[in-house]
C-alpha atoms as a PDB file:
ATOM      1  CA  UNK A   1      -0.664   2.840  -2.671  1.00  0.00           C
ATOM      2  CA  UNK A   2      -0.348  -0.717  -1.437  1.00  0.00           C
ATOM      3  CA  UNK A   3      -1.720  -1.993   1.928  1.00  0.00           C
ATOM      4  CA  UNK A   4      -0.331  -5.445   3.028  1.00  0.00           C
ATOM      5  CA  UNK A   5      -2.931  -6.747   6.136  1.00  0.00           C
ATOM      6  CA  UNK A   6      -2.296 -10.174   7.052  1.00  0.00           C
ATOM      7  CA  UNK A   7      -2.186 -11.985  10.371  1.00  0.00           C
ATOM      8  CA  UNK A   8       0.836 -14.808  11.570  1.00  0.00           C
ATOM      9  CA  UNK A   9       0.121 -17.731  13.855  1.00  0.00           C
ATOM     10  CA  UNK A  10       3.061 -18.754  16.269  1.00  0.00           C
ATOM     11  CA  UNK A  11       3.132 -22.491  16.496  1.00  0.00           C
ATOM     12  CA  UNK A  12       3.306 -22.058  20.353  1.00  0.00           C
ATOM     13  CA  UNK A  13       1.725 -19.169  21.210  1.00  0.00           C
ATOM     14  CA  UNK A  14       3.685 -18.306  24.492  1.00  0.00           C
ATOM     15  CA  UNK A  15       6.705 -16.974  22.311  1.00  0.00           C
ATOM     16  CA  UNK A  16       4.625 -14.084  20.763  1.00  0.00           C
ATOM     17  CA  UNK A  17       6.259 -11.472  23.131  1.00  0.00           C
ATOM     18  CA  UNK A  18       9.655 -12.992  22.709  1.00  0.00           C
ATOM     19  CA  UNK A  19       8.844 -12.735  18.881  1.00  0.00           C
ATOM     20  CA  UNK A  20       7.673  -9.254  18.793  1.00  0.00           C
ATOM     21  CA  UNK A  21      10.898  -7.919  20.566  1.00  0.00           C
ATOM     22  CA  UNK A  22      13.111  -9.857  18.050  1.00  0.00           C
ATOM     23  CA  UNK A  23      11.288  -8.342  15.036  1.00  0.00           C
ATOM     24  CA  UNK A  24      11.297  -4.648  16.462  1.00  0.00           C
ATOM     25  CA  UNK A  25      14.474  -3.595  14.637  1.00  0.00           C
ATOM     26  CA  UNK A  26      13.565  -5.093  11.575  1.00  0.00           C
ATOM     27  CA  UNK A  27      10.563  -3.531  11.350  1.00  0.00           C
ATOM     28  CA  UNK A  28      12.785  -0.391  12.403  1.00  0.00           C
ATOM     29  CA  UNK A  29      15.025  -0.853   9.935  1.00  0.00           C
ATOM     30  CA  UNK A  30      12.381  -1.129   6.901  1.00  0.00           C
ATOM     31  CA  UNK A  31      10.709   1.731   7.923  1.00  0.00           C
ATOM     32  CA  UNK A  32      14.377   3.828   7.985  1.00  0.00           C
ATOM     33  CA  UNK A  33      16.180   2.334   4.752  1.00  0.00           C
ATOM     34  CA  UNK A  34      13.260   1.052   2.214  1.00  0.00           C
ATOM     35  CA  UNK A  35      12.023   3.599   0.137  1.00  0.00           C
ATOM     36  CA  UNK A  36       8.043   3.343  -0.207  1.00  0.00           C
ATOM     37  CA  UNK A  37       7.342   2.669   3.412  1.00  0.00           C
ATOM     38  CA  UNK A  38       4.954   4.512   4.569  1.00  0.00           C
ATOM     39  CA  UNK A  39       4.089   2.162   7.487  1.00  0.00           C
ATOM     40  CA  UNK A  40       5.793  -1.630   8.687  1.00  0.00           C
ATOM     41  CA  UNK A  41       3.895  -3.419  11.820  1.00  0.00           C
ATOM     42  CA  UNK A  42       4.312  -6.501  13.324  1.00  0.00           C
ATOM     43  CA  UNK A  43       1.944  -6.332  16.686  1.00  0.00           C
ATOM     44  CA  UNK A  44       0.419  -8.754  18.895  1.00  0.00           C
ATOM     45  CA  UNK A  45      -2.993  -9.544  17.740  1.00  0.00           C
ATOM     46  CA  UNK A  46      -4.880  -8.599  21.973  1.00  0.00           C
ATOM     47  CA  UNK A  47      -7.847 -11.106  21.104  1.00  0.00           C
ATOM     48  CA  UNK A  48      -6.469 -14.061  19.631  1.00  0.00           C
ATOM     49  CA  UNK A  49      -2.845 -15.647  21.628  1.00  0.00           C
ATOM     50  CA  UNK A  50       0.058 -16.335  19.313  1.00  0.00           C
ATOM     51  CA  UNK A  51      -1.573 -14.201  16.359  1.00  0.00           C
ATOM     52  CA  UNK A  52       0.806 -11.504  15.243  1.00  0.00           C
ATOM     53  CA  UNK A  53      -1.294  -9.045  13.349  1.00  0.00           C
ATOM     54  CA  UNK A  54       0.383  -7.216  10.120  1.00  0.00           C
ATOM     55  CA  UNK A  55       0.175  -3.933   8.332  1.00  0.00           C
ATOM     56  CA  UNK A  56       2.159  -2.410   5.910  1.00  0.00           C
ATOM     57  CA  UNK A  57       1.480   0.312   3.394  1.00  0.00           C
ATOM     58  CA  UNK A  58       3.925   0.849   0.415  1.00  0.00           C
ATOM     59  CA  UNK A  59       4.022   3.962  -2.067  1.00  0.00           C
ATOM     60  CA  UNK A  60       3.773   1.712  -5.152  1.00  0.00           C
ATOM     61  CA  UNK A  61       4.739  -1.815  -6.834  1.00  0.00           C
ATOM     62  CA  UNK A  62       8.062  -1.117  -7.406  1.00  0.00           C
ATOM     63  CA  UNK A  63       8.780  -0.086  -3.479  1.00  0.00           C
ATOM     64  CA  UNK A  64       6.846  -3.734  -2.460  1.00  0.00           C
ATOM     65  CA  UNK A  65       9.053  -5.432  -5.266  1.00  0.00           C
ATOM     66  CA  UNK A  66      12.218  -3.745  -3.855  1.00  0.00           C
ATOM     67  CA  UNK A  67      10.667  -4.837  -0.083  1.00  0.00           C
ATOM     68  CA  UNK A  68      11.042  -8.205  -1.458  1.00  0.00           C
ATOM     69  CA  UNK A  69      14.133  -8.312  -2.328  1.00  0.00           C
ATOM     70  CA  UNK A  70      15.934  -6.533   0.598  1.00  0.00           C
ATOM     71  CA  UNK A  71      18.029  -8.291   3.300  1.00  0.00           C
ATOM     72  CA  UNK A  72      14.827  -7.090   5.692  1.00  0.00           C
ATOM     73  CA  UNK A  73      12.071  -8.953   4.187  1.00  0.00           C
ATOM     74  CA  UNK A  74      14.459 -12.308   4.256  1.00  0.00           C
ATOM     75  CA  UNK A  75      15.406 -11.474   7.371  1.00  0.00           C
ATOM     76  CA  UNK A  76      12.187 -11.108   8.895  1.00  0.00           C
ATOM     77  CA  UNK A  77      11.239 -14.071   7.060  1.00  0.00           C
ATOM     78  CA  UNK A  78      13.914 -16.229   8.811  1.00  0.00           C
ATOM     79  CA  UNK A  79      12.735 -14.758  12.087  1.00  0.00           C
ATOM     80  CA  UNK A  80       9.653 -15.254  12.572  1.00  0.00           C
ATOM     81  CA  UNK A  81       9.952 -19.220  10.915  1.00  0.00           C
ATOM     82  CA  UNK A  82      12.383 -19.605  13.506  1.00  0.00           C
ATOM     83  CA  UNK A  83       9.612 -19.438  15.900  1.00  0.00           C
ATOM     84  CA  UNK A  84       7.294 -21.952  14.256  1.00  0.00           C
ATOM     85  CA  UNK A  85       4.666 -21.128  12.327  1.00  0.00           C
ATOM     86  CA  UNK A  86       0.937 -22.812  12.307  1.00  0.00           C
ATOM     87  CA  UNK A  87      -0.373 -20.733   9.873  1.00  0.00           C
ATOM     88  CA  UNK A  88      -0.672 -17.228   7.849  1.00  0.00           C
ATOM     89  CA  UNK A  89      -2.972 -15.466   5.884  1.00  0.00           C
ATOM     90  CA  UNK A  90      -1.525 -11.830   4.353  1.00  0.00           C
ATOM     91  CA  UNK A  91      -3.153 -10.431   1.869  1.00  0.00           C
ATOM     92  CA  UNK A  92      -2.568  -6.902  -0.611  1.00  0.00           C
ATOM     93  CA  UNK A  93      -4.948  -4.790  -1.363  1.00  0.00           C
ATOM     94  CA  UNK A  94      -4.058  -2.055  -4.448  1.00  0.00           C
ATOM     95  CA  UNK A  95      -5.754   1.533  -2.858  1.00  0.00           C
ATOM     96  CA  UNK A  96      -6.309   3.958  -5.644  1.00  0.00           C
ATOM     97  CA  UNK A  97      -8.433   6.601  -3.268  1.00  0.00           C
ATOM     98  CA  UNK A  98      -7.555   7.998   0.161  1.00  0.00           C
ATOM     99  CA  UNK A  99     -10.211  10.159   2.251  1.00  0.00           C
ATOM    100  CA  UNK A 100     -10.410  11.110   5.802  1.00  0.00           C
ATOM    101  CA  UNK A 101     -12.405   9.152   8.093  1.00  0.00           C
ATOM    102  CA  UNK A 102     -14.419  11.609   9.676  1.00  0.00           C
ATOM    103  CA  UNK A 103     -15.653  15.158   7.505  1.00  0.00           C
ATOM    104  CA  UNK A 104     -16.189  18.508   9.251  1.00  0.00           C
ATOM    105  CA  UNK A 105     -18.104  18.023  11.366  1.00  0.00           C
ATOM    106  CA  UNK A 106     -16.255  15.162  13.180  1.00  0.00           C
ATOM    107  CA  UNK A 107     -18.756  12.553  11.823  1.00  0.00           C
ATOM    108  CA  UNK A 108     -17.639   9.477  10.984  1.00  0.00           C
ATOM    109  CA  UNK A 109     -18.050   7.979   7.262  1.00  0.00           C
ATOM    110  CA  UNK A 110     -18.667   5.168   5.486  1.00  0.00           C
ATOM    111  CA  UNK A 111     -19.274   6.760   2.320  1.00  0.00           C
ATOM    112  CA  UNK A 112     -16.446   8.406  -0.118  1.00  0.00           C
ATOM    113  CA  UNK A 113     -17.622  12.077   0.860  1.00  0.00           C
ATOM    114  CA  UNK A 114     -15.701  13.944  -1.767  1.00  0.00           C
ATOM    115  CA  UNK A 115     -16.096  12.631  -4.315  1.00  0.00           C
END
């Protein structure tokens, strides 16, 4: 499992609605047609103004590889630059253990619990 958690800075932060609509059916249409995607978000970031916030998760390397490579990642690409970009920071992180949050008794965890 692959998480990809990033955040996008619109050069003028006053487009980040406009931006958000535009990317919707990309992100729709990675979700739908790209094996491995387990998750594909592009939100506005409520704390910080033109700061799109990003999360994907991907089954494995070769699904993120493929994600790469499809019309949707270049697409999205060419979106979101068409907006003006003042920085980014995205980031993958390789998960190789997956536990619920809370255990039975609806108490939340820190700690890997079953272990």
């Amino acid at each position: 499992m692959i998480i990809i958690a990033g955040t996008i800075d619109l050069a003028d932060p006053s487009r980040i609605d406009e931006a958000i609509e535009k990317a919707k059916p990309l992100q729709q249409a990675t979700r739908d047609d790209e094996p491995g995607c387990q998750a594909y978000v592009f939100s506005k970031d409520p704390c910080v103004a033109g700061r799109i916030a990003v999360y994907e998760l991907w089954d494995d390397e070769a699904s993120l590889a493929a994600h790469f490579k499809h019309e949707n990642y270049l697409n999205m690409g060419g979106l979101l630059q068409g907006f003006g970009l003042a920085g980014a920071d995205n980031n993958k992180f390789r998960c190789d253990y997956k536990e619920p949050v809370y255990d039975e008794t609806m108490t939340p965890r820190a700690d890997f619990f079953t272990l």
